[in-house]
C-alpha atoms as a PDB file:
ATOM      1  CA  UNK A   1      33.918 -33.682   1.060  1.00  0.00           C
ATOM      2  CA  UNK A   2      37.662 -33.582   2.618  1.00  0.00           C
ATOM      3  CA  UNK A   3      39.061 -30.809   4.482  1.00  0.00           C
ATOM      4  CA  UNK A   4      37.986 -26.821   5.042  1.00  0.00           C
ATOM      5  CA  UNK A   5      41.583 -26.231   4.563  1.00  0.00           C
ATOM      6  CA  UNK A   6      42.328 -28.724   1.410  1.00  0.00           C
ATOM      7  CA  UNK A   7      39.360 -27.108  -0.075  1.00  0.00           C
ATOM      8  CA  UNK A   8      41.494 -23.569   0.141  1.00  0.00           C
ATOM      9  CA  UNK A   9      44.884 -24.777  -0.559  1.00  0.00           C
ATOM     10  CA  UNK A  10      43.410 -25.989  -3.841  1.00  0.00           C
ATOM     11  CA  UNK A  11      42.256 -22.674  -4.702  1.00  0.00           C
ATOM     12  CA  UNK A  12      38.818 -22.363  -3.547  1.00  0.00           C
ATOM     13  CA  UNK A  13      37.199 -18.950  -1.797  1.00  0.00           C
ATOM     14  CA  UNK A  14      34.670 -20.114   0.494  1.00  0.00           C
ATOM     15  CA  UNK A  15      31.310 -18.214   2.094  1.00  0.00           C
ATOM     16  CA  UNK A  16      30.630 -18.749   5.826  1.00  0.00           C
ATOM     17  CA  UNK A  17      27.686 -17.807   7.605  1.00  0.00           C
ATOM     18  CA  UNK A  18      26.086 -14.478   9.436  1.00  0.00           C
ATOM     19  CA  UNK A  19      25.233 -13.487  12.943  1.00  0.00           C
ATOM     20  CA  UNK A  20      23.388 -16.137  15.332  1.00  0.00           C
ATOM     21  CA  UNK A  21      22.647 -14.143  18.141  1.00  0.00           C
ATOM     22  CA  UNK A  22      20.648 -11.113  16.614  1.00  0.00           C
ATOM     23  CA  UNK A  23      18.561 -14.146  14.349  1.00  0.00           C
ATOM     24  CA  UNK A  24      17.815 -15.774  17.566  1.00  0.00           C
ATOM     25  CA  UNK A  25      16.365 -12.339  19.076  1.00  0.00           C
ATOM     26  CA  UNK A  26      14.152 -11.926  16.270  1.00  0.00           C
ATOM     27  CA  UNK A  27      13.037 -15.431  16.665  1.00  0.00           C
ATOM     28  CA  UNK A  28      12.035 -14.208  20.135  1.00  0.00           C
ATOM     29  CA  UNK A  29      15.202 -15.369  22.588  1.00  0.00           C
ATOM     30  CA  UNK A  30      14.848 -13.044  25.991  1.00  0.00           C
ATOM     31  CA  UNK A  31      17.283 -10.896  27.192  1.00  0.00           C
ATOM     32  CA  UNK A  32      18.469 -12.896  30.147  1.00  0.00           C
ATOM     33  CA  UNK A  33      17.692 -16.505  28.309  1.00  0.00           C
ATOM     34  CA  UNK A  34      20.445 -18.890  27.796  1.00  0.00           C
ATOM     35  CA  UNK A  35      21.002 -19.361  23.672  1.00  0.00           C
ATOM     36  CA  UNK A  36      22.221 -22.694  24.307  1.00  0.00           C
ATOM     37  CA  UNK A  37      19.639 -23.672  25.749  1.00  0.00           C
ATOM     38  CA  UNK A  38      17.539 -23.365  22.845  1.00  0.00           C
ATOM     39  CA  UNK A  39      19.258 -26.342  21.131  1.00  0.00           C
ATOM     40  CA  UNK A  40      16.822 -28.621  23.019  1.00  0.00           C
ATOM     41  CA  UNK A  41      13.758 -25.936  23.537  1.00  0.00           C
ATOM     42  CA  UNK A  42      13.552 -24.373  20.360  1.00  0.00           C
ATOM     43  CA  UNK A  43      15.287 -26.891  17.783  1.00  0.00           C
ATOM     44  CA  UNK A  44      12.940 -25.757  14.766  1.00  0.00           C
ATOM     45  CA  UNK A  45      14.110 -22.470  15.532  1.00  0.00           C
ATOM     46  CA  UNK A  46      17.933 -23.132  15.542  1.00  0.00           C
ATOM     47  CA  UNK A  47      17.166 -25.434  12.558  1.00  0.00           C
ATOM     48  CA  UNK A  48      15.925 -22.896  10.752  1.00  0.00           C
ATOM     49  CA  UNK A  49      18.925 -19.949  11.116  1.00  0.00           C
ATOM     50  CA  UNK A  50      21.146 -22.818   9.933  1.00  0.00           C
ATOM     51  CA  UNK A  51      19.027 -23.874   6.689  1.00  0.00           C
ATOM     52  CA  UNK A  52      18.421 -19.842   5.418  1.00  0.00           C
ATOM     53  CA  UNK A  53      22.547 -19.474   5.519  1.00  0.00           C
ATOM     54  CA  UNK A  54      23.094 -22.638   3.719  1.00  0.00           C
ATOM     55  CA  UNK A  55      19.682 -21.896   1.418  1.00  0.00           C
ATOM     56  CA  UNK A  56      21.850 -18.242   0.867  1.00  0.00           C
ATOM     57  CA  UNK A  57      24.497 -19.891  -0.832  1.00  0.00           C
ATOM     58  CA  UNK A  58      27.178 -20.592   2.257  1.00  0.00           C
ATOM     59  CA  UNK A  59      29.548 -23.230   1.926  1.00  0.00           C
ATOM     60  CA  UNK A  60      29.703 -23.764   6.122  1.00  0.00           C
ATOM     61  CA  UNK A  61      27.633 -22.777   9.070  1.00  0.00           C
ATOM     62  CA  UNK A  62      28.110 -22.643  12.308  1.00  0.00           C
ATOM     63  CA  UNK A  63      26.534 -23.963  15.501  1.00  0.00           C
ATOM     64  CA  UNK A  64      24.480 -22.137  18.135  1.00  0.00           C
ATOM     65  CA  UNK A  65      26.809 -22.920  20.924  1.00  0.00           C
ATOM     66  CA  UNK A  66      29.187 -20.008  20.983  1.00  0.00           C
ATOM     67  CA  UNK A  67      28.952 -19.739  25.347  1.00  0.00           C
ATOM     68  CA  UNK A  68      28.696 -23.307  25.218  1.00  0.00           C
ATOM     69  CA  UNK A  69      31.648 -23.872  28.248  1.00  0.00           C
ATOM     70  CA  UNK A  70      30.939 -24.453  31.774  1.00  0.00           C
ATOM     71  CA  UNK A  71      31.532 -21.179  33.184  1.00  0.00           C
ATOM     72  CA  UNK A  72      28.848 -19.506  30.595  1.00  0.00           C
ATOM     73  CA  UNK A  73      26.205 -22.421  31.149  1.00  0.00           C
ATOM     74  CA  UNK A  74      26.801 -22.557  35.313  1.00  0.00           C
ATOM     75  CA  UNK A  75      25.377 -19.107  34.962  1.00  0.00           C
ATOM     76  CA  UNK A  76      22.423 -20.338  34.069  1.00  0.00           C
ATOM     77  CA  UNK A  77      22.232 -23.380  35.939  1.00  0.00           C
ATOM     78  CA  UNK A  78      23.138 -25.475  33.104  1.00  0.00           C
ATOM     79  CA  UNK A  79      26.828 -26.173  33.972  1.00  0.00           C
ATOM     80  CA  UNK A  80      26.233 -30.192  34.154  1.00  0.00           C
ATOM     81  CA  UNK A  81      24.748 -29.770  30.215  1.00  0.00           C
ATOM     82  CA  UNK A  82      28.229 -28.763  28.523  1.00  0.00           C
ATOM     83  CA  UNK A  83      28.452 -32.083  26.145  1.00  0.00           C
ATOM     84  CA  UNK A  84      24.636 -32.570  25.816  1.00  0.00           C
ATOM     85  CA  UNK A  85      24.068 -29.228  24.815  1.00  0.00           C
ATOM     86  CA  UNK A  86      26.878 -28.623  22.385  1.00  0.00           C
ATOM     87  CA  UNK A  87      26.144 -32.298  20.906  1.00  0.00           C
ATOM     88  CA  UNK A  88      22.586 -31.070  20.222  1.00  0.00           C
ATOM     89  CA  UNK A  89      24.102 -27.909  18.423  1.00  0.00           C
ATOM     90  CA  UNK A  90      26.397 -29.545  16.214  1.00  0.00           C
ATOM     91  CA  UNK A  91      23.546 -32.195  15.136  1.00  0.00           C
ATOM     92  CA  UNK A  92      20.688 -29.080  14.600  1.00  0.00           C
ATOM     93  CA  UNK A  93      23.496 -27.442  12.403  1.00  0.00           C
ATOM     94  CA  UNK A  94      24.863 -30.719  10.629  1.00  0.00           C
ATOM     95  CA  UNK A  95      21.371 -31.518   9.693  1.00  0.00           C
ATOM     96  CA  UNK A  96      20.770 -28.150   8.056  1.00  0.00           C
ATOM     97  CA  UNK A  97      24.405 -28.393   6.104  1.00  0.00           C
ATOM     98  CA  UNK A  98      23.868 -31.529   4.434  1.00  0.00           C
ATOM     99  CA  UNK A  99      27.023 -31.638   2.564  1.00  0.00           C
ATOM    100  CA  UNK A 100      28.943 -28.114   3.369  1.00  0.00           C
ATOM    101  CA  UNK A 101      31.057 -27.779   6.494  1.00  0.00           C
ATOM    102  CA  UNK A 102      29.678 -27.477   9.933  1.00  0.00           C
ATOM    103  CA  UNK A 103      32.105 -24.877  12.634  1.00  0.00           C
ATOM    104  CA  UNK A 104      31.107 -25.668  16.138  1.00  0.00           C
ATOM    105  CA  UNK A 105      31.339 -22.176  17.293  1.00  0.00           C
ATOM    106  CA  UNK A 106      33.490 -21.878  20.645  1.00  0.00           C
ATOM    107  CA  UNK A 107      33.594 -18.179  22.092  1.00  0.00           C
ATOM    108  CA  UNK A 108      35.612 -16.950  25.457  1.00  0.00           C
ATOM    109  CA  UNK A 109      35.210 -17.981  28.633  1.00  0.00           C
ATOM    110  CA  UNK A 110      34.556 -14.945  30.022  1.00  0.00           C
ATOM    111  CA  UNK A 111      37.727 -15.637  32.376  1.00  0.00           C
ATOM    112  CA  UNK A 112      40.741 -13.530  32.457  1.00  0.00           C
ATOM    113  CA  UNK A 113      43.601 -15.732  33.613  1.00  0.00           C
ATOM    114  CA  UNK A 114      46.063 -13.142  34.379  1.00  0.00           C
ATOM    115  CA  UNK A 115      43.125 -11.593  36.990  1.00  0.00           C
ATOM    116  CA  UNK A 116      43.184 -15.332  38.818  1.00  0.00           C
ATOM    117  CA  UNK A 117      40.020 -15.660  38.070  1.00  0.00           C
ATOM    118  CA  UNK A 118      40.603 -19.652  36.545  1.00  0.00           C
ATOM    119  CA  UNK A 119      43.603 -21.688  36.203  1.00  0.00           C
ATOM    120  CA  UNK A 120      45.045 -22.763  32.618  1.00  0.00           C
ATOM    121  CA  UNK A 121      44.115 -26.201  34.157  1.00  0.00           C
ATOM    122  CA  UNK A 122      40.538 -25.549  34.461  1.00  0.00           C
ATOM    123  CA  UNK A 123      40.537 -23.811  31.253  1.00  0.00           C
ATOM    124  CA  UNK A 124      41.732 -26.341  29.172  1.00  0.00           C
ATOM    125  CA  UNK A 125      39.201 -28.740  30.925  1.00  0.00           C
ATOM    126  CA  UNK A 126      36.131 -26.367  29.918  1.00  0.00           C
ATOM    127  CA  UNK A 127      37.300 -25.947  26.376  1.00  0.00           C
ATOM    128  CA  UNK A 128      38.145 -29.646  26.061  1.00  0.00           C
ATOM    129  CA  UNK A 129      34.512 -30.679  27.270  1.00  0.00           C
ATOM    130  CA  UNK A 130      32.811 -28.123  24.872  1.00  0.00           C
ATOM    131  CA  UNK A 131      34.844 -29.508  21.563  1.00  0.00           C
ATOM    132  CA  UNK A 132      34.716 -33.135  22.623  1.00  0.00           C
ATOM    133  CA  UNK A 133      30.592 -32.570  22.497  1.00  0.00           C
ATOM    134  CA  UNK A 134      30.327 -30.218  19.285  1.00  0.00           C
ATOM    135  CA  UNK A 135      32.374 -33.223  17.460  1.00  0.00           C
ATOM    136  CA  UNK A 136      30.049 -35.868  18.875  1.00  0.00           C
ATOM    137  CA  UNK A 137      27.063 -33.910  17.133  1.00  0.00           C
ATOM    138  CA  UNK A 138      29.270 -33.546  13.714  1.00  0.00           C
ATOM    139  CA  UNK A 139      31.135 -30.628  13.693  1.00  0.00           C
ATOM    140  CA  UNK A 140      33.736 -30.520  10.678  1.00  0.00           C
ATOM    141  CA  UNK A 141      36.151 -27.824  12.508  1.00  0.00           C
ATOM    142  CA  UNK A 142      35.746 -26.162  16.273  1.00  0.00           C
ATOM    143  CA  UNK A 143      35.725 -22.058  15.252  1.00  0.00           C
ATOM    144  CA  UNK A 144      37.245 -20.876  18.109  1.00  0.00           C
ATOM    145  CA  UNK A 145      36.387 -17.587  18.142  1.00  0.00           C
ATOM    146  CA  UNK A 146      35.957 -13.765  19.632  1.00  0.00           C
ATOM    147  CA  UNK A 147      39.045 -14.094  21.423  1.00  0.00           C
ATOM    148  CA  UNK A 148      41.046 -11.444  23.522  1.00  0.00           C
ATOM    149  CA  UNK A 149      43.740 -12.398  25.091  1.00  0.00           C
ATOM    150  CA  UNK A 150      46.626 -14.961  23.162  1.00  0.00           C
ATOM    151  CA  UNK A 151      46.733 -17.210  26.133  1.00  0.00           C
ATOM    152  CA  UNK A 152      43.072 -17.968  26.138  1.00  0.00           C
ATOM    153  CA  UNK A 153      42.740 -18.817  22.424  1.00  0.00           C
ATOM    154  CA  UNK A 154      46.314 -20.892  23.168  1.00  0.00           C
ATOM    155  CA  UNK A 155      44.681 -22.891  25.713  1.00  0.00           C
ATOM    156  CA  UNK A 156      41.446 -23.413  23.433  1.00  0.00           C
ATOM    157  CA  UNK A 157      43.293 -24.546  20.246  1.00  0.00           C
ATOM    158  CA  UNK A 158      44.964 -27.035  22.322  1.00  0.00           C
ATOM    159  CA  UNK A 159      42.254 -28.515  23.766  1.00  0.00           C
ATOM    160  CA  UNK A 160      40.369 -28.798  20.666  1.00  0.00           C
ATOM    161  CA  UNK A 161      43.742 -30.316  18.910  1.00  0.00           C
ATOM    162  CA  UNK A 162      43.992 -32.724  21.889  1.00  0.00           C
ATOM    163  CA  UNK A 163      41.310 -34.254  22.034  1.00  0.00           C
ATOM    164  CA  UNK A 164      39.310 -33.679  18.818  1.00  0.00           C
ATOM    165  CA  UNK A 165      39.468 -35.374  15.045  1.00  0.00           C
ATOM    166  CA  UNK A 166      37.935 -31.873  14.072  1.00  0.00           C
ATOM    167  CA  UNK A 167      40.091 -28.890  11.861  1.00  0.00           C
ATOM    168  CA  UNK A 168      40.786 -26.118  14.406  1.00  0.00           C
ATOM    169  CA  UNK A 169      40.569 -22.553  13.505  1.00  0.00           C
ATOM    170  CA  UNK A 170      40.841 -19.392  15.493  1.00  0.00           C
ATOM    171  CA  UNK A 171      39.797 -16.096  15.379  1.00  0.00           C
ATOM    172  CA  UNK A 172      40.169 -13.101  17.191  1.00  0.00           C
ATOM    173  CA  UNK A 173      38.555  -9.148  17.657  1.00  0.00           C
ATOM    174  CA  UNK A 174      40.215  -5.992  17.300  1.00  0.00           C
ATOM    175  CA  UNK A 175      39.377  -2.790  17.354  1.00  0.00           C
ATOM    176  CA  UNK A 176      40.662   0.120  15.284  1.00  0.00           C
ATOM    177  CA  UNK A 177      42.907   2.752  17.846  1.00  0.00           C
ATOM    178  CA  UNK A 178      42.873   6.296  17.408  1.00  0.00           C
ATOM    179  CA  UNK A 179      46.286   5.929  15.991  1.00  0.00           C
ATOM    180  CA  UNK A 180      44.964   4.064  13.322  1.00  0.00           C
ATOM    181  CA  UNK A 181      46.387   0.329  14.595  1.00  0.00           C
ATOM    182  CA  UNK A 182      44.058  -2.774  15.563  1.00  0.00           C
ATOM    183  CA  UNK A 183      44.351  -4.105  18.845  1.00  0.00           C
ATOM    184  CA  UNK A 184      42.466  -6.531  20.888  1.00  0.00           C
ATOM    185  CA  UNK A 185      41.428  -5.455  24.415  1.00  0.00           C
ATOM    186  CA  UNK A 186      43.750  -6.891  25.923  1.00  0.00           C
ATOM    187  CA  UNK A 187      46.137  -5.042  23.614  1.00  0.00           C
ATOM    188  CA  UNK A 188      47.031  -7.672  21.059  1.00  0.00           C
ATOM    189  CA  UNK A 189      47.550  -6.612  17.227  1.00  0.00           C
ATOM    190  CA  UNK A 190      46.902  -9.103  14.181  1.00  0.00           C
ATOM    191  CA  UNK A 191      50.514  -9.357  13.968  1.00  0.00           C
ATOM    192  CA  UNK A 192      51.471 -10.511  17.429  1.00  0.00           C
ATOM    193  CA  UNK A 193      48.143 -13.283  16.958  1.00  0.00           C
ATOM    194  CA  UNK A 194      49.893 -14.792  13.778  1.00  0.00           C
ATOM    195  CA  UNK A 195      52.609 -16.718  14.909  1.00  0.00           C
ATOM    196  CA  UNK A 196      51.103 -17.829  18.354  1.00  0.00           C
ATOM    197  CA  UNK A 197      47.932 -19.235  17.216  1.00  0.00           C
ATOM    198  CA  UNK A 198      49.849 -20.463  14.000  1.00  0.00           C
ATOM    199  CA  UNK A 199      52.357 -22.683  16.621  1.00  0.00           C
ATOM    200  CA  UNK A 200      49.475 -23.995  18.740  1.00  0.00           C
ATOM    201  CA  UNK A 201      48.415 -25.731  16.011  1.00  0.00           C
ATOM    202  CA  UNK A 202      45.625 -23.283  14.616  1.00  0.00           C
ATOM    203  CA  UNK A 203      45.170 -24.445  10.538  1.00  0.00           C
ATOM    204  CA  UNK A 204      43.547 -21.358  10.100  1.00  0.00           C
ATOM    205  CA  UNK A 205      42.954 -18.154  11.991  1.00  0.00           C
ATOM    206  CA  UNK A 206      41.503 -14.358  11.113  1.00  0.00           C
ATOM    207  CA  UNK A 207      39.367 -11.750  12.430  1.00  0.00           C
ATOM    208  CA  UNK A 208      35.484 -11.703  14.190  1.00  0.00           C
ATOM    209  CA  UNK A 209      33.145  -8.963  15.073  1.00  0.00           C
ATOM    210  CA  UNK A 210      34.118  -5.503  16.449  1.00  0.00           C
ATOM    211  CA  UNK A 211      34.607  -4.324  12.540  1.00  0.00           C
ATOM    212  CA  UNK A 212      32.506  -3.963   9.663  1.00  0.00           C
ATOM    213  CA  UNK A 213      34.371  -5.357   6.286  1.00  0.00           C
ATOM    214  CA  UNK A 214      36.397  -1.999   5.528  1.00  0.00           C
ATOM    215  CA  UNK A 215      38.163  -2.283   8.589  1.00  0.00           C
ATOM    216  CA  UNK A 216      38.419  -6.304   7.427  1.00  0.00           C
ATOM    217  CA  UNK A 217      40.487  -5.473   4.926  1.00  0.00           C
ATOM    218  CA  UNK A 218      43.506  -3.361   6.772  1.00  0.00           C
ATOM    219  CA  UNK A 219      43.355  -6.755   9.108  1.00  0.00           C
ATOM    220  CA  UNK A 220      43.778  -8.556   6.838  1.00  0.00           C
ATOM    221  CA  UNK A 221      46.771  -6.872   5.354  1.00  0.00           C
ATOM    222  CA  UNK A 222      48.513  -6.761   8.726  1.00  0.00           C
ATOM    223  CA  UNK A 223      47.710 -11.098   9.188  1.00  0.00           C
ATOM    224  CA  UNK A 224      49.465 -11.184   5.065  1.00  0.00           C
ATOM    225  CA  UNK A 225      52.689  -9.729   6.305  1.00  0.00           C
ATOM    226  CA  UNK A 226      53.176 -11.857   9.504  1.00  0.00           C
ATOM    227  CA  UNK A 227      51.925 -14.914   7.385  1.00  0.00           C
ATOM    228  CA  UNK A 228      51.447 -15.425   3.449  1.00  0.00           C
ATOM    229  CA  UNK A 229      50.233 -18.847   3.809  1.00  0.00           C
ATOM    230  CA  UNK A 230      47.932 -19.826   6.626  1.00  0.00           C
ATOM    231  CA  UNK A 231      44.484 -19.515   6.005  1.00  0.00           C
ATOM    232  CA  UNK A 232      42.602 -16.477   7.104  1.00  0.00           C
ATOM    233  CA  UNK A 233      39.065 -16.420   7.689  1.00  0.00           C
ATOM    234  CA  UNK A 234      36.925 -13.206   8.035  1.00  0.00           C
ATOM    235  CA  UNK A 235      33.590 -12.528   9.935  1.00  0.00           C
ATOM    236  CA  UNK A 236      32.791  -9.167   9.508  1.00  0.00           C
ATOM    237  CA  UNK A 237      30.038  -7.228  11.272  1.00  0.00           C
ATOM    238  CA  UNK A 238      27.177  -5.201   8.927  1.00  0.00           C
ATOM    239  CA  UNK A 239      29.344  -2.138   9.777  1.00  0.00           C
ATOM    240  CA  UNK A 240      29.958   0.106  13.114  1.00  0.00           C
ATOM    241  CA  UNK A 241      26.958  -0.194  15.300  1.00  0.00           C
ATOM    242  CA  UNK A 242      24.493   2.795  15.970  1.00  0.00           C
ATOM    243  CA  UNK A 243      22.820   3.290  18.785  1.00  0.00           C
ATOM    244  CA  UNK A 244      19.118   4.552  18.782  1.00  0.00           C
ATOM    245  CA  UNK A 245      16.465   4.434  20.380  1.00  0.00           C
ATOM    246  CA  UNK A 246      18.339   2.151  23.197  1.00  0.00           C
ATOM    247  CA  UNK A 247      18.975  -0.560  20.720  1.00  0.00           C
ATOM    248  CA  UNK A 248      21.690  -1.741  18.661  1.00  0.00           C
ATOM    249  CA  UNK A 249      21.766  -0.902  15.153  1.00  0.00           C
ATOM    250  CA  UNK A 250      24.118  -2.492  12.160  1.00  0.00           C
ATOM    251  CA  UNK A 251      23.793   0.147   9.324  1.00  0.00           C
ATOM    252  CA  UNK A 252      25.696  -1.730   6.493  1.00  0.00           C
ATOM    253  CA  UNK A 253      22.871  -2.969   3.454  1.00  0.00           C
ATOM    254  CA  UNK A 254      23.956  -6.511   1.924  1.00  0.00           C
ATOM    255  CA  UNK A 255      25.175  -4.433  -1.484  1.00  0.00           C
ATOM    256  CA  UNK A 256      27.316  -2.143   1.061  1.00  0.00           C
ATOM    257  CA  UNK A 257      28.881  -5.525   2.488  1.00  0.00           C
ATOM    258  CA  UNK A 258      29.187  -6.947  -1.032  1.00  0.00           C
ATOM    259  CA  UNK A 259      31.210  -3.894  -2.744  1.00  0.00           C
ATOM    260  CA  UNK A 260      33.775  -4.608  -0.447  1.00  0.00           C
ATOM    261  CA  UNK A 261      34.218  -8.517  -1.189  1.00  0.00           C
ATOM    262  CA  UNK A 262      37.133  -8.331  -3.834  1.00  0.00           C
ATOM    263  CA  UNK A 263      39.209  -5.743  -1.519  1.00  0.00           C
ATOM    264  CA  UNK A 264      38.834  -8.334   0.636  1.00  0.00           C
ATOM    265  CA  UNK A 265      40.028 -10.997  -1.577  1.00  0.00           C
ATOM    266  CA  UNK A 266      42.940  -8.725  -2.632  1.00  0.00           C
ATOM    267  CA  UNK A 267      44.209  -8.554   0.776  1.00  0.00           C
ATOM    268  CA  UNK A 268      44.169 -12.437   1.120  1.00  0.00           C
ATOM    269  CA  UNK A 269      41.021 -13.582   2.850  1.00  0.00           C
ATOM    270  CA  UNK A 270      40.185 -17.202   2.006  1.00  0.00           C
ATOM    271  CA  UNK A 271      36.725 -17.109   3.871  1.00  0.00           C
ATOM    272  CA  UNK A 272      34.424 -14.628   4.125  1.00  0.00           C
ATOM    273  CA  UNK A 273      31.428 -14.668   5.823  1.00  0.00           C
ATOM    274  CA  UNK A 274      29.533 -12.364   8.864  1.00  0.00           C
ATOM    275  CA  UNK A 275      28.984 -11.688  12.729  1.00  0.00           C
ATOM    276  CA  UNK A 276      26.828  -9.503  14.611  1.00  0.00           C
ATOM    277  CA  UNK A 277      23.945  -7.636  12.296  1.00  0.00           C
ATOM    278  CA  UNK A 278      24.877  -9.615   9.116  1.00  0.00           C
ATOM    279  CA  UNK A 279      21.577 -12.095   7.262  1.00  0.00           C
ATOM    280  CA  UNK A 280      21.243 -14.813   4.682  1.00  0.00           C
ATOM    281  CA  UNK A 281      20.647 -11.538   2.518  1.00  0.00           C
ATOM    282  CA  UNK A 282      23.990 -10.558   3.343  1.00  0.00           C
ATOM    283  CA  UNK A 283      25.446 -13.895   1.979  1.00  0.00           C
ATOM    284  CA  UNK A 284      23.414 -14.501  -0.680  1.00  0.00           C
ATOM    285  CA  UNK A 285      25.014 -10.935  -1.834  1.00  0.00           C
ATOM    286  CA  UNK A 286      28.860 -12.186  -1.087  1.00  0.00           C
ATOM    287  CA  UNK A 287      28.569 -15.378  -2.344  1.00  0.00           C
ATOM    288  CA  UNK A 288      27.119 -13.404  -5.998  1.00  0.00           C
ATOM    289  CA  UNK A 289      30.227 -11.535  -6.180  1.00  0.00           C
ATOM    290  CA  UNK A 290      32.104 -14.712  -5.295  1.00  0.00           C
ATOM    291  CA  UNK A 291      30.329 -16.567  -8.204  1.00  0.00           C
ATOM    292  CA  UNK A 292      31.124 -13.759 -10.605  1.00  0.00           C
ATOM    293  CA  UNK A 293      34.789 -13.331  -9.210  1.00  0.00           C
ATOM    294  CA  UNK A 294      37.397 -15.102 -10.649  1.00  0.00           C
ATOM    295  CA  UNK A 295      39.442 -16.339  -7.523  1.00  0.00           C
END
């Protein structure tokens, strides 16, 4: 099967998966439960959101283990579980891939190192732990993703390279500013992300949630000038969110998501695949255009 990456440098576009968290809701996950924790309660379940991305047509999916570190589990009381859990994650998700690419999904911490709140030290050690148990299970690449601030996603990619045989790719939110730039919250742009992630040893990096694919695209643009080479993933939300009714709403249809695809390919994405609100539907739809793009 090789490599993620030698599957792009020789040309390939590839599909990734959609969102995790809203599937797991509708498969009747509590506000207040642990999603992790459903990797040994509920593996038919997890099973399952894995097989329908892979039965839409994906060429990777990822794992259900995105607050898989210490600090996110220890809120639960399940901070002694890090490597069990995250091994049973990888193997529920590597059992649904068959051949295609499993991403052990890593998000933040939920930390903020400049506040004091952990050490780089103790960082490193959470991050390492979490990786060293989503490889055990099978994981192709650790998706580091959802990240912030440029020191956190340092410290992950590091830990992941360290002590990890897996690919390591990295991602990272922005949101559009009412000047019309993207900026994390914690104020970084896509261009100030390339080069850092790039030298701590990220093969490929991009752009997560907080967007819908339009605003993909300028991202996407901005990563192209900083970088023409590295590969750049995208996992775009089913549009802005609307709120109604006191719940969360992504408005975008799979066609809406779809139309987009080859602006998205124009500005140099390599993967393309969804986060919050997105469905198989949604992927079977990108990976059609995909299969009648030439790329």
């Amino acid at each position: 099967m090789g490599k993620i990456v030698d599957q792009i440098m020789q040309g390939r576009i590839l599909v990734s998966d959609g969102a995790w968290g809203t599937f797991l809701q509708q498969k009747g996950l509590k506000a207040g439960e642990c999603p992790e924790e459903w990797n040994l309660s509920h593996p038919d379940d997890v099973y399952d959101i894995a097989k329908s991305y892979i039965e839409a047509g994906a060429d990777m999916v990822e794992t259900n283990s995105f607050g898989g570190t210490c600090f996110k589990l220890g809120r639960y009381g399940l901070g002694d579980k890090v490597f069990e859990l995250n091994k049973a994650a990888a193997e529920l998700s590597r059992k649904a891939a068959g051949n295609k690419f499993v991403l052990g999904s890593v998000g933040p911490t939920g930390k903020i190192l400049m506040m004091g709140d952990v050490s780089e030290d103790e960082m490193y050690e959470a991050f390492k732990e979490q990786a060293m148990g989503l490889e055990a299970g099978g994981a192709d690449a650790i998706m580091i993703e959802t990240m912030t601030d440029l020191d956190e996603a340092r410290i992950a990619i590091r830990a992941a390279k360290e002590n990890t045989q897996c690919e390591v790719f990295c991602t990272m939110t922005f949101e559009k500013t009412l000047s019309g730039e993207f900026r994390s919250m914690m104020g970084i742009s896509p261009t100030d992300m390339v080069n850092t992630l790039v030298d701590a040893g990220a093969e490929l990096i991009g752009a997560n949630c907080g967007n819908g694919i339009a605003n993909m695209i300028g991202i996407v643009e901005e990563i192209r000038k900083a970088n023409s080479a590295v590969p750049v993933l995208v996992h775009a939300n089913a549009g802005m969110p609307v709120y109604c009714d006191g719940e969360t709403h992504f408005p975008e249809t799979p066609e809406e998501m779809a139309r987009l695809v080859p602006e998205l390919l124009r500005a140099g994405a390599n993967i393309i695949g969804g986060c919050c609100g997105t469905t198989p539907e949604h992927i079977r739809k990108v990976r059609e255009v995909l299969s009648s793009t030439r790329c």
